[in-house]
Protein backbone atom coordinates (compact mmCIF):
# COMPACT_ATOMS: atom_id res chain seq x y z
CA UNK A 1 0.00 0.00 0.00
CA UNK A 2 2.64 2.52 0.67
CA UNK A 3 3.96 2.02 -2.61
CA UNK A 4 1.12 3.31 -4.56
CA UNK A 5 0.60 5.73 -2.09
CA UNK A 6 3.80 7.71 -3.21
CA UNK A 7 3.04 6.61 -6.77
CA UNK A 8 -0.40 8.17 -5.93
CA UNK A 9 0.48 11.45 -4.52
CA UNK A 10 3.46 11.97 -7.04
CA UNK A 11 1.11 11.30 -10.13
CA UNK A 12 -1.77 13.59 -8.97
CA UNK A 13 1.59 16.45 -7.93
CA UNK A 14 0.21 16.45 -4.09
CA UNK A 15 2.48 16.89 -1.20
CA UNK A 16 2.85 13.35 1.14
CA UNK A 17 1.10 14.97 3.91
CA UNK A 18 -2.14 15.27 1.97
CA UNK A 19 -5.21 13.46 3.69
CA UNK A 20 -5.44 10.86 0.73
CA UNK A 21 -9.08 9.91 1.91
CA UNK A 22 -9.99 13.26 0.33
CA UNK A 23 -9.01 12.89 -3.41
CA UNK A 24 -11.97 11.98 -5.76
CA UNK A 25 -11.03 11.99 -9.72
CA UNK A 26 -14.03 15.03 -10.32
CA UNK A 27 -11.94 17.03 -7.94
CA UNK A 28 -8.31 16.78 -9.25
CA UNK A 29 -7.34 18.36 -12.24
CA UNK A 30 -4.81 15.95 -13.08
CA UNK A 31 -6.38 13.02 -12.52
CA UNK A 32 -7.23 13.07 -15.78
CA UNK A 33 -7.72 10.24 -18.42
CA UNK A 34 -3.96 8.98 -19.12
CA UNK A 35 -3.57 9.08 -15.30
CA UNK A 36 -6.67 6.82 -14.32
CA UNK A 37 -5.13 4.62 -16.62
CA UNK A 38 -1.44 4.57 -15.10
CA UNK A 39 -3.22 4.59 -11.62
CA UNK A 40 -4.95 1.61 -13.19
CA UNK A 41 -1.67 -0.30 -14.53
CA UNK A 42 -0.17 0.41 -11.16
CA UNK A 43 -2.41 -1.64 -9.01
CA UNK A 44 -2.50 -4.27 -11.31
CA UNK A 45 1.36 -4.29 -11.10
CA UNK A 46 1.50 -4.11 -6.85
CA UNK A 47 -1.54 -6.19 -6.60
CA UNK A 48 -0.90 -9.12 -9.21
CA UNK A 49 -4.69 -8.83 -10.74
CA UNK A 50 -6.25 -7.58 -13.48
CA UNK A 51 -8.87 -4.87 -13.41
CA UNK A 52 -12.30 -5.15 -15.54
CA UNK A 53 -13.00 -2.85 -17.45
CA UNK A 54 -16.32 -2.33 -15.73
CA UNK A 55 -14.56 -1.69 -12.55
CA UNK A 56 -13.05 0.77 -13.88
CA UNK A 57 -14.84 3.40 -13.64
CA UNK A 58 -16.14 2.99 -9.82
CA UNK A 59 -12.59 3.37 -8.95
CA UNK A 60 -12.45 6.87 -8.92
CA UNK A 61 -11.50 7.96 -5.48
CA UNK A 62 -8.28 6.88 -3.35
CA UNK A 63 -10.81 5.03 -1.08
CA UNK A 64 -12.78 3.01 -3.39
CA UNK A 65 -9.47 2.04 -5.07
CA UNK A 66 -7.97 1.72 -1.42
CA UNK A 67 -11.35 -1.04 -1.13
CA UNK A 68 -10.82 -2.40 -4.02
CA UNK A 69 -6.78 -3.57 -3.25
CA UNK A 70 -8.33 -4.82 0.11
CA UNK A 71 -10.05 -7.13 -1.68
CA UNK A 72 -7.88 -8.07 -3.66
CA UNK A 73 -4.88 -8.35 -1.32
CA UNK A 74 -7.11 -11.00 0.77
């Protein structure tokens, strides 16, 4: 996890002592298309899964991606 949290708050340009909790994609200018997808390829890379492409697009906030590893890490 605290791997793609630097990967996280370097992509998206935000300082380490942001409250991660609070980033949503609508909210961050560049979270923007080509990001969601590296943000994508990275947690398929830490976790060892592969994301649907209808899951996709619910993961678009640090928490429900944050869920989503959970899962997967279990």
């Amino acid at each position: 996890i605290n791997i793609f949290n630097t990967f996280f708050l370097r992509l998206l340009k935000k300082k380490k002592n942001t409250s991660l909790d609070k980033i949503f994609m609508k909210n961050e200018d560049e979270w923007d298309s080509i990001n969601n997808l590296n943000i994508i390829f990275k947690i398929e890379s830490i976790f060892d899964t592969k994301i649907k492409a209808s899951e996709i697009e619910k993961l678009n906030s640090y928490i429900k991606i944050l869920q989503y590893a959970k899962k997967k890490i279990r």
